[in-house]
Structure formats: structure tokens, C-alpha cells
Protein backbone atom coordinates (compact mmCIF):
# COMPACT_ATOMS: atom_id res chain seq x y z
CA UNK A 1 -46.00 -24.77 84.83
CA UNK A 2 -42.51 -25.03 86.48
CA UNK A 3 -39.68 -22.40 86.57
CA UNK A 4 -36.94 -21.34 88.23
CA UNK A 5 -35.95 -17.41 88.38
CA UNK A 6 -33.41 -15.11 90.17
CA UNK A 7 -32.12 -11.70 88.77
CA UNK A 8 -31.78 -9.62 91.96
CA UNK A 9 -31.08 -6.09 89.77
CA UNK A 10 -32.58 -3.45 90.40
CA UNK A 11 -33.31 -1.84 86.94
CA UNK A 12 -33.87 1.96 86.84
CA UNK A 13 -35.18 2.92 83.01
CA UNK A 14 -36.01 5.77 81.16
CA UNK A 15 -34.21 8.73 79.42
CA UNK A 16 -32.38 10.84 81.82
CA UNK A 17 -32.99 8.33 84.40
CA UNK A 18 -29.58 9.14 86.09
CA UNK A 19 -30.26 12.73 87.07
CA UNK A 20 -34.00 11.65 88.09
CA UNK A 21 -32.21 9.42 90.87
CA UNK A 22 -29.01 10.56 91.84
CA UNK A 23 -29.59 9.58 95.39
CA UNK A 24 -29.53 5.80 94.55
CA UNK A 25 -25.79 6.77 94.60
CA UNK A 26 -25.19 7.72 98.13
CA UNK A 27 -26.76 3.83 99.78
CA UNK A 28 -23.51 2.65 98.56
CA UNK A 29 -20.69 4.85 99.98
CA UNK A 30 -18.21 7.70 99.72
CA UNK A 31 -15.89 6.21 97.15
CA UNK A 32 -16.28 4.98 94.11
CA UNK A 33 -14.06 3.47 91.06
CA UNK A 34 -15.86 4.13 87.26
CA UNK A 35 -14.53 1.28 84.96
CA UNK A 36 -14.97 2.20 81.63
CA UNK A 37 -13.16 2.14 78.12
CA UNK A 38 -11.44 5.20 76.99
CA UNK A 39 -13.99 6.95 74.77
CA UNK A 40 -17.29 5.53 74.46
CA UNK A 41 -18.51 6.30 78.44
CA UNK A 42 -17.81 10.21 77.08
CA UNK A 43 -19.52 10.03 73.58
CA UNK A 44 -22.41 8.49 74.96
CA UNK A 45 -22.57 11.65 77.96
CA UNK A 46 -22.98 8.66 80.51
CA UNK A 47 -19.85 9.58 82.08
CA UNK A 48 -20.70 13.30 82.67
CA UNK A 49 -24.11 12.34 83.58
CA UNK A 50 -22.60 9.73 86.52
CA UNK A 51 -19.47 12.57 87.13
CA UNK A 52 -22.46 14.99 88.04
CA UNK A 53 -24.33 12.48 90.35
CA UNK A 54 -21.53 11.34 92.18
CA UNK A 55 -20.54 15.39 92.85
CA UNK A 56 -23.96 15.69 93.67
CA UNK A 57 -23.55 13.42 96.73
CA UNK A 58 -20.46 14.89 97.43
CA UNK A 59 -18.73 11.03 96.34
CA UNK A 60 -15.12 11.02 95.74
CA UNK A 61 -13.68 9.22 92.56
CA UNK A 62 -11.51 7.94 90.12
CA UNK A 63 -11.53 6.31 86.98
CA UNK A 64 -9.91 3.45 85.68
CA UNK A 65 -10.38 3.59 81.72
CA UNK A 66 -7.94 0.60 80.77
CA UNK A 67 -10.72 -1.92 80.10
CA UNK A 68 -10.49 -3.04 76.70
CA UNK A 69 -12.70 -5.33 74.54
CA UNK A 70 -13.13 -8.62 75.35
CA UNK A 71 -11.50 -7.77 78.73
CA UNK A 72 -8.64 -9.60 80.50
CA UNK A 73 -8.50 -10.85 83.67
CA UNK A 74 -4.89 -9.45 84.05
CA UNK A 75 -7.04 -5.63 83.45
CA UNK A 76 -9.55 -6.32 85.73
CA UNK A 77 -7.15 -7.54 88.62
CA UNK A 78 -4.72 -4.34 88.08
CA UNK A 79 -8.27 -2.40 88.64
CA UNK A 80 -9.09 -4.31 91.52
CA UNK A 81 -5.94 -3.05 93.24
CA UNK A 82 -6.74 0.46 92.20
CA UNK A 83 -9.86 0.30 93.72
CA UNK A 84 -8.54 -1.12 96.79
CA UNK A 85 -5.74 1.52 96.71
CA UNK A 86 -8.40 4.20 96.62
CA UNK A 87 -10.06 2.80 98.93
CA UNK A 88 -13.65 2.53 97.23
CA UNK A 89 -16.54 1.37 98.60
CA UNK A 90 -18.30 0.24 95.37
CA UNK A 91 -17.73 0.19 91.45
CA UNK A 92 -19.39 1.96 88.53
CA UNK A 93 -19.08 0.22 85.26
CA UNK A 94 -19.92 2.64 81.73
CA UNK A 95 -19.78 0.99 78.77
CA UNK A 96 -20.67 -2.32 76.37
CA UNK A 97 -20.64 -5.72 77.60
CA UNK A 98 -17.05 -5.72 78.24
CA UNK A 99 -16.78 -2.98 80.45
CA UNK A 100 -19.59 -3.89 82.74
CA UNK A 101 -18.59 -7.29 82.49
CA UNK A 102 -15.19 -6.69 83.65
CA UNK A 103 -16.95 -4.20 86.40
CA UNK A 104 -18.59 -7.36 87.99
CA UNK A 105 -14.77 -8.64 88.29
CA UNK A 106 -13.17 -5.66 88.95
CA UNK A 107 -15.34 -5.64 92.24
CA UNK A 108 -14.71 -9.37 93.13
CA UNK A 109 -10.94 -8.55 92.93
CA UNK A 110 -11.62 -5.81 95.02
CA UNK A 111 -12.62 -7.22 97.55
CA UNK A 112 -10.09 -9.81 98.03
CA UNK A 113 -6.18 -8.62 97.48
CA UNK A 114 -5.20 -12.44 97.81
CA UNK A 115 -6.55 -12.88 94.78
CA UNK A 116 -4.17 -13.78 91.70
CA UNK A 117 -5.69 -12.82 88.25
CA UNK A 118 -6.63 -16.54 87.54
CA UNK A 119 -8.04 -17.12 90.85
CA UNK A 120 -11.19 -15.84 90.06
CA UNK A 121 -11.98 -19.23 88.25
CA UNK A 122 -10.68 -21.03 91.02
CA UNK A 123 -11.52 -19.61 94.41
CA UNK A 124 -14.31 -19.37 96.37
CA UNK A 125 -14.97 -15.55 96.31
CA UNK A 126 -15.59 -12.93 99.05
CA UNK A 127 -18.38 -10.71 98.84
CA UNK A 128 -17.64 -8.39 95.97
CA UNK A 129 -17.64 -4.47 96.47
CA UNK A 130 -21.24 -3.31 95.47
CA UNK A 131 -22.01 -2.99 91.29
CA UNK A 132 -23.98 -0.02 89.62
CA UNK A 133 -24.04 -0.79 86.02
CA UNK A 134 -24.24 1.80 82.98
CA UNK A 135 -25.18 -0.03 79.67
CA UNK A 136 -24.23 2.14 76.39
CA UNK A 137 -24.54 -0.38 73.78
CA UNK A 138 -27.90 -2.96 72.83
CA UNK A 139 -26.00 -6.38 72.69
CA UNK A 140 -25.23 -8.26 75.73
CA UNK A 141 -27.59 -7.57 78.66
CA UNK A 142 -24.72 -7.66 80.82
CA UNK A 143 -26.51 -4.94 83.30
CA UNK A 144 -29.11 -7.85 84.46
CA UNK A 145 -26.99 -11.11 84.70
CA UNK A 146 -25.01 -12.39 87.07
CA UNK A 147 -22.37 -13.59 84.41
CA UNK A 148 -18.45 -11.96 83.25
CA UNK A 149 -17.01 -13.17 80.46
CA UNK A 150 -13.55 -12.81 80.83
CA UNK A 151 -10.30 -13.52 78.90
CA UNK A 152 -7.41 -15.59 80.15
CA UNK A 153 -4.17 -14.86 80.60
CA UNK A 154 -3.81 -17.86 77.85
CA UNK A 155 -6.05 -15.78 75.28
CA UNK A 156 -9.20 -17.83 75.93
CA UNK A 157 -12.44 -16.63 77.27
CA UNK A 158 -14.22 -18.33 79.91
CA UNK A 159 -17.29 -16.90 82.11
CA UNK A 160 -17.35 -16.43 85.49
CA UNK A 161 -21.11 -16.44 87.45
CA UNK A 162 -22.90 -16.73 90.33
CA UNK A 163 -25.51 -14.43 92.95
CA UNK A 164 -22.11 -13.03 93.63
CA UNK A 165 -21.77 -11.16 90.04
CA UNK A 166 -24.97 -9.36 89.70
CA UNK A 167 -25.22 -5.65 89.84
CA UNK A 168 -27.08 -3.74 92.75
CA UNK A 169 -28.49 -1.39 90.53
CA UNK A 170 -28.77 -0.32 86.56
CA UNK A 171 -29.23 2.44 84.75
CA UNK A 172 -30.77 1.81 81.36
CA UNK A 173 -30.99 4.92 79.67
CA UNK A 174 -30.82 4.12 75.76
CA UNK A 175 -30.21 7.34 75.02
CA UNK A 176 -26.62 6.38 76.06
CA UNK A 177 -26.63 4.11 72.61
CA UNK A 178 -27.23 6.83 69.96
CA UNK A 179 -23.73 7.76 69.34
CA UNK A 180 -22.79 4.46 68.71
CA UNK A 181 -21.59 3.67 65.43
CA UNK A 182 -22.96 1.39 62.67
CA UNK A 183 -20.94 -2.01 62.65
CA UNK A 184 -21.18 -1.94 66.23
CA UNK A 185 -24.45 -1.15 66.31
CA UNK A 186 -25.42 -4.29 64.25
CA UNK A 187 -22.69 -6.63 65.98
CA UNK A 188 -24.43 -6.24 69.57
CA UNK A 189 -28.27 -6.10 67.89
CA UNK A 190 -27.21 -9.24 66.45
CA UNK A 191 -25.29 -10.26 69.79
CA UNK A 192 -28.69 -10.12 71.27
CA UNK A 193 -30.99 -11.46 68.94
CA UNK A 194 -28.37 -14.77 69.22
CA UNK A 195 -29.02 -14.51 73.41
CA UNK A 196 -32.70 -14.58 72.93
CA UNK A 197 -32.59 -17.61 70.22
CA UNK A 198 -30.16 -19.58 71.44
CA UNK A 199 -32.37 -19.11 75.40
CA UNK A 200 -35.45 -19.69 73.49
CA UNK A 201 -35.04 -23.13 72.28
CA UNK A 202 -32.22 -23.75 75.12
CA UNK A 203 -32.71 -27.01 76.86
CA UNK A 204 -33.04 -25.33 79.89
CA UNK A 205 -35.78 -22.99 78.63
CA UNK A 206 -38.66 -22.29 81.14
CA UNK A 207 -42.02 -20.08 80.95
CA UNK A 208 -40.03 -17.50 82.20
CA UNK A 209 -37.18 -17.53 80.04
CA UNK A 210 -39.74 -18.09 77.01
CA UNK A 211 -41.35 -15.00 77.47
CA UNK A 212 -38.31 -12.50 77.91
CA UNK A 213 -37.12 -14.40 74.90
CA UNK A 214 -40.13 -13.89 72.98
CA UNK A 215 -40.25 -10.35 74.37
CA UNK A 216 -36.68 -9.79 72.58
CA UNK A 217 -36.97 -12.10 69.06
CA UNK A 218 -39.09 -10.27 67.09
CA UNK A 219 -38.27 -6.40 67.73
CA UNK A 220 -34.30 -6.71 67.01
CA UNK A 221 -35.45 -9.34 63.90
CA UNK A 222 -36.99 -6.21 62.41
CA UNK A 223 -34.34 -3.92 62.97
CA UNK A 224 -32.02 -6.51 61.72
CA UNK A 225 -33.47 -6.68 58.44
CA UNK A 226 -33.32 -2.81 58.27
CA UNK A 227 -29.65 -3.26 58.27
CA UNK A 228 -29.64 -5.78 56.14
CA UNK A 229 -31.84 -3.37 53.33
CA UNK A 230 -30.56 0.16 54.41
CA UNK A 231 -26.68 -0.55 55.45
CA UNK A 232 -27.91 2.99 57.67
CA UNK A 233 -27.87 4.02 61.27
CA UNK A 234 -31.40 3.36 62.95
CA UNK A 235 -33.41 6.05 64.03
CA UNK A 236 -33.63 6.86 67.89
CA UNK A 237 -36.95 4.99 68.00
CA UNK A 238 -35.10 1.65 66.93
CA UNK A 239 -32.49 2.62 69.23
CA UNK A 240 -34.82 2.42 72.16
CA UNK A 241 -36.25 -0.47 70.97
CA UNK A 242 -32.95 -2.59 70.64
CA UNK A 243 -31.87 -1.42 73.89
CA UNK A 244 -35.03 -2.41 75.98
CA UNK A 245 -34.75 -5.60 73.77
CA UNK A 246 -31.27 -6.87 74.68
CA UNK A 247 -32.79 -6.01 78.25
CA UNK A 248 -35.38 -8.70 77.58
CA UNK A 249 -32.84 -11.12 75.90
CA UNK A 250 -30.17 -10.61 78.19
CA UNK A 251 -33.03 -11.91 81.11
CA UNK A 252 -33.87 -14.73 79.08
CA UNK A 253 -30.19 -15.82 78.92
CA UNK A 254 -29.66 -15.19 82.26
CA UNK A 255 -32.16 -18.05 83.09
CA UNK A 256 -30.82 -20.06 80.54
CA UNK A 257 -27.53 -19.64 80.05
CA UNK A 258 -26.00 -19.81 75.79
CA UNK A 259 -25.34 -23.22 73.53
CA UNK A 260 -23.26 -24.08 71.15
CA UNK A 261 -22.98 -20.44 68.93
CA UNK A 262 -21.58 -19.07 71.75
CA UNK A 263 -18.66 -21.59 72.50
CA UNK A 264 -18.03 -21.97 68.72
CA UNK A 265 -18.41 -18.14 68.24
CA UNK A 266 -15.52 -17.47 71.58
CA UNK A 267 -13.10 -19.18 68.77
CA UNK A 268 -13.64 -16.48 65.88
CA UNK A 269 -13.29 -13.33 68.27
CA UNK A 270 -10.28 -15.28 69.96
CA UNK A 271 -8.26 -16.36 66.49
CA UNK A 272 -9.79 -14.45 63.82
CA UNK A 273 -10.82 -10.42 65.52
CA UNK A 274 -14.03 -11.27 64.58
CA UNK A 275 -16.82 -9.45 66.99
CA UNK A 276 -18.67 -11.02 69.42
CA UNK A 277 -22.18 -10.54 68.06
CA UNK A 278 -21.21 -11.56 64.38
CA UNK A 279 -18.68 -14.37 65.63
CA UNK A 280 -22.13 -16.26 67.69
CA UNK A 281 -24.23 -15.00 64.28
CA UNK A 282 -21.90 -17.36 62.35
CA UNK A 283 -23.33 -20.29 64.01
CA UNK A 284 -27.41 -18.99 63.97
CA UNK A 285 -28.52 -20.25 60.91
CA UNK A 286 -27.08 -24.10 61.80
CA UNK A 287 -28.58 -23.44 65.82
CA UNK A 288 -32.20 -22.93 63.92
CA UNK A 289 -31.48 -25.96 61.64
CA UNK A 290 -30.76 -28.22 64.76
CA UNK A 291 -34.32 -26.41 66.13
CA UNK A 292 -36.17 -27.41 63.28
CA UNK A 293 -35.14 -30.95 63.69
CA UNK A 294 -35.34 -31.62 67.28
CA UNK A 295 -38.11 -28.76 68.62
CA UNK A 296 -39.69 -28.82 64.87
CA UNK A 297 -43.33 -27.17 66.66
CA UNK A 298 -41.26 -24.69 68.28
CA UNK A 299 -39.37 -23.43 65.66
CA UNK A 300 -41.84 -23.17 63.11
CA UNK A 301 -43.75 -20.83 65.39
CA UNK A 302 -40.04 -18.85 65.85
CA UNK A 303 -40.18 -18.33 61.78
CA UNK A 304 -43.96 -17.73 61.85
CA UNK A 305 -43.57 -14.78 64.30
CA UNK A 306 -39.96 -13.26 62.54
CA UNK A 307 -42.18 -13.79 59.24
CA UNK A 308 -39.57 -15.41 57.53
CA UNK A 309 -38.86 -18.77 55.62
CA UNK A 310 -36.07 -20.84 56.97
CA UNK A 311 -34.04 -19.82 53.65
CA UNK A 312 -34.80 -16.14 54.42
CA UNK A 313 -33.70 -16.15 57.76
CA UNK A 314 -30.21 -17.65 56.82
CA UNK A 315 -29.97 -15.30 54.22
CA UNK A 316 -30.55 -12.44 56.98
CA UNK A 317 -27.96 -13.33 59.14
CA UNK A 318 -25.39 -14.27 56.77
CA UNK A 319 -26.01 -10.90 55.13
CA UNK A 320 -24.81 -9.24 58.36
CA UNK A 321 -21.66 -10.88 58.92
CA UNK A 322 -17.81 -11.53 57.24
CA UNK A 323 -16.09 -14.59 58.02
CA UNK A 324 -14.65 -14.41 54.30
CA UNK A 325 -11.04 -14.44 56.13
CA UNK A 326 -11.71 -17.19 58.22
CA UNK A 327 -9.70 -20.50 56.97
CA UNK A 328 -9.42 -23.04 59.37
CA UNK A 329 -6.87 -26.23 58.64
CA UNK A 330 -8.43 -29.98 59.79
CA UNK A 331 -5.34 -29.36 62.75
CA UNK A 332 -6.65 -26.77 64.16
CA UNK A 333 -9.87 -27.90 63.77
CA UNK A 334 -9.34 -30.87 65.89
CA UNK A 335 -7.01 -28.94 68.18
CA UNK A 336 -10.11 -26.54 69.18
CA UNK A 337 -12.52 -29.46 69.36
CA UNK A 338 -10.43 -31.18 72.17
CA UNK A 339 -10.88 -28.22 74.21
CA UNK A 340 -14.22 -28.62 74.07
CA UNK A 341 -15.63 -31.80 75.87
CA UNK A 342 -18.26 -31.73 78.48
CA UNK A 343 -19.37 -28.03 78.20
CA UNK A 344 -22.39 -27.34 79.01
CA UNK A 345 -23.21 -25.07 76.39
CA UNK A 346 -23.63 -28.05 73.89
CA UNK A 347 -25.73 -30.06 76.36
CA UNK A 348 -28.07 -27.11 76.28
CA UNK A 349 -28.50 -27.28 72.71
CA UNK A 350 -31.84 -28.88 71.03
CA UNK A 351 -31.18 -32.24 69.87
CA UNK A 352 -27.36 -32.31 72.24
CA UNK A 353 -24.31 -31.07 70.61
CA UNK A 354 -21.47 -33.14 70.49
CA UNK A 355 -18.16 -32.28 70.16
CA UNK A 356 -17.77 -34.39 66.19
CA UNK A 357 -21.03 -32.13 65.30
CA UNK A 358 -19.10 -29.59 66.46
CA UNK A 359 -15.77 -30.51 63.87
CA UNK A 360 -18.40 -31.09 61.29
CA UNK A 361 -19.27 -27.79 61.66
CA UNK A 362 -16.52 -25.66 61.55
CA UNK A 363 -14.82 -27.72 58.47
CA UNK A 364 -18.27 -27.59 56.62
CA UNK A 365 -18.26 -23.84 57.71
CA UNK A 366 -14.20 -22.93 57.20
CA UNK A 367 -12.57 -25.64 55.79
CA UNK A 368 -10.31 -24.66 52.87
CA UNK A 369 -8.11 -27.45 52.58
């Protein structure tokens, strides 16, 4: 047995876990800046739940509630100066993956006013301000990596990581998630049910990664195909359980890091609005093909557990997502493929991934010329 593990967060869980430990709050400071989007940090109550905590300790704040889907790095460097303006000694992030992801930036940016927005990807960093993370969706896991995926000032996404980007602490309270609404609720379930595949049969996958993943696979699969049969909101129970879930999945990625969906999928949300979860979901059902050739053993035990035929299981996932309005010309094809040469995300895949399996896929996929 071999591995290699490192996720530093401190995870808190439970309902009402916030006001059960409102003194984690003062180990950090007497400032704070909450990054968070502009409505669902307030529908969820997480906001009024941290508001009260912070008053609590008697910690001053302000809130910076510009961070946007998919978030830029242009946002999270005009928060960085707020925070530095206020003079805050660490950084709250509310919210989906985008939030806390930008949160992890936010406090790199900080910390450092030499900084230019697109320095981030090409400086070494200073020690970030301190992170408390605040998950209120069940998709990306965000609270326990040490990854932000950011977008470009040229429209592109690109990750930053490192032991510099995890949280200190996170709240996972999944009570937080039962306001959110349907679609979204199914495009971050499906988000992490493709973070637990994709780290499951990763070629970077170790017996610690393999068991979060496992942990994960089979708990969202089943609320998956409840969406797929009752188009209907789950009930708190499945709530908890997809939240806890993309907990699991998010660790497993964390060890692992994505393959190919992922990169491919970046090109839909980018180009086509299509969200994150059902943009890597696109790509699934060809990731599990490649599985079944490559890490057949493996694989068959993945269907064996979901209890579902190979056929089934595409017919799952495709059931969940639109790309109807996705047309892609051979050009730009080709154009995306030549961004798109040594990343690692393809070596990671079962089998390799090259970047002609790659144009292959996308004009067997979206080709309508």
C-alpha cells in the first residue's frame, strides 16, 4: 500500500455548527472581509449565522458581494485591495464553489498589493491572509482543497493550487443547501459525482483517494437518478447526503486532481453558458468508456456498485444535461485543441488522453458541419 495525502482543513460539521463554535472566529483576528455573491449567502441564513458570530466576538467587518460565477481574477484582485483597505486580518468566503474559490484568491491578493490580477499564475506568492470557508451548495468541495479555479482576464479558466490555498477552517453545515434551487441543485450533484469518477479511475489514484471516492460514487448516483425520474427538489435527507458527499469527492480530487471532462468541460461554460457540473457531465459517459477499456476490472466494479449497465449509466447522465445548442465548426475545434497540449489533466486519464482523442471527441460530440 502506498499513498500520498495532505488536506490541512480543519472541517467543523453538523447543523448549526456555526453558533456551536463561534469562538473558532476570534484565533484569527479583529477584521474580517466576507466574500460572497449577492443573494445566495442570505437565502441560505449562512450570512446571518457568520454576521452573528463575528458580533459575538466583537469582529469588525465588511462584505464584498461582487463575486460572480465562474469568478475573475480581475474580481478577486479589486477584493484583495478592499481587504487590504480595511485592513482585515483574514477572509470569510459564503457561497458555491466560486465564491470560496475566489475567497482562497481574494486572500492571496491580500496579502501582497504588488500583485497584478494575472500575477497570481505567475508569482511566487506570500503567505495568504487566513481562509474560513462557508460551503452552501453540494458540487465542488472547494471548502477542503487547496485549489481556485479562476477566470482570466482573456475569458479562460485556469486553476491556481498549492499548501498556500487551503482554508484554515470549514463550516459544513448542509442545512445551508436547502434553499437552493433545482437546476443548480443537479448541476453541482452532478459536478461532484464527475470529481469522484474522474479521481476514482485517475491515474494518480491512491488507497486514499479510492476510498473518499468510493465514499462519494454511489450516494449522489442515487440521488441522481431521482432527478432523472422525479424532475423534483430532494428532500432534506438527500440534501445532507449530497453535501457530506461532495465533501468526500471533493477529498478524493484533492489527492488526485481532474482529467480530461474537466478541461473539455472549462470550454462549454467558457463559449456556450453551459454550467460547470453539466459542462464536465458532457464528457462522463466517454471518461467511463475510456475506463472500461484501459481499467476494464475497475470499472466493472464502478457499474456493479451504481447498479447500472454501461448503457444505463449514459442514459443517466445524458438525461441530466442540454448541450442541444452547442455546435462547434472543425475551426474552432482545432483552434481549442491547440490550446491544449501537455496538460496534465489528459495524462491523468485511464488509457492517456491525447490531444487528436480530444478533436475526435468534441466533433463526434458537436460537430454539425
Amino acid at each position: 500500500m502506498s499513498f500520498n495525502f495532505f488536506m490541512p482543513v480543519r472541517v467543523i460539521g453538523g447543523n448549526d455548527i456555526i453558533s456551536k463554535h463561534t469562538d473558532e472566529f476570534k484565533k484569527y483576528g479583529e477584521k474580517c472581509l466576507i466574500v460572497c455573491g449577492k443573494s445566495s449567502a442570505k437565502k441560505s441564513c449562512a450570512l446571518d449565522d457568520i454576521v452573528s458570530a463575528l458580533n459575538k466576538n466583537g469582529i469588525a467587518f465588511e462584505i464584498c458581494d461582487f463575486i460572480t460565477q465562474n469568478p475573475k481574477t480581475v474580481d478577486c484582485h479589486r477584493a484583495g485591495k478592499q481587504a487590504r483597505d480595511f485592513s482585515a486580518d483574514f477572509i470569510i468566503g459564503i457561497g458555491g464553489g466560486s465564491q470560496l474559490d475566489a475567497s482562497k484568491a481574494v486572500a492571496v491578493y491580500a496579502a501582497d498589493e504588488s500583485l497584478a490580477p494575472e500575477d497570481i499564475y505567475k508569482k511566487k506568492i506570500s503567505t495568504p491572509l487566513p481562509v474560513i470557508l462557508v460551503g452552501t451548495t453540494a458540487g465542488t468541495g472547494s471548502e477542503v482543497t487547496g485549489v481556485s479555479v479562476l477566470t482570466r482576464e482573456s475569458g479562460k479558466k485556469k486553476s491556481v493550487s498549492g499548501e498556500s490555498y487551503y482554508a484554515k477552517v470549514a463550516f459544513a453545515d448542509p442545512t445551508y443547501t436547502y434553499s437552493v434551487p433545482y437546476s443548480f441543485t443537479v448541476s453541482t450533484a452532478i459536478d461532484a459525482f464527475s470529481h469522484a469518477v474522474e479521481s476514482l479511475f485517475s491515474n494518480k489514484a491512491d488507497f486514499n483517494s479510492t476510498n473518499y471516492a468510493w465514499r462519494a460514487i454511489k450516494p449522489i448516483w442515487e440521488c441522481l437518478k431521482f432527478f432523472c425520474t422525479n424532475e423534483a427538489l430532494p428532500t432534506d435527507k438527500m440534501r445532507d447526503t449530497l453535501y457530506y458527499s461532495s465533501l468526500y469527492a471533493g477529498m478524493a480530487l484533492n489527492a488526485t486532481g481532474t482529467c480530461f471532462p474537466h478541461t473539455l468541460g472549462y470550454t462549454l461554460t467558457e463559449d456556450y453558458n453551459i454550467p460547470h457540473g453539466f459542462a464536465c457531465a458532457a464528457f462522463l459517459p466517454e471518461f467511463v468508456h475510456r475506463a472500461l477499456q484501459f481499467k476494464n476490472e475497475l470499472a466493472m466494479e464502478f457499474l456493479s456498485e451504481i447498479g447500472a449497465s454501461y448503457p444505463e449509466f449514459e442514459k443517466v447522465i445524458f438525461s441530466l444535461i442540454d448541450t442541444e445548442n452547442v455546435k462547434m465548426t472543425k475551426q474552432q475545434i482545432f483552434a481549442y485543441c491547440e490550446n491544449w497540449h501537455n496538460i496534465k489533466n489528459f495524462e491523468n486519464t485511464p488509457g492517456g488522453f491525447s490531444v487528436t482523442d480530444a478533436q475526435d471527441l468534441l466533433t463526434k460530440l458537436f460537430c454539425k458541419e
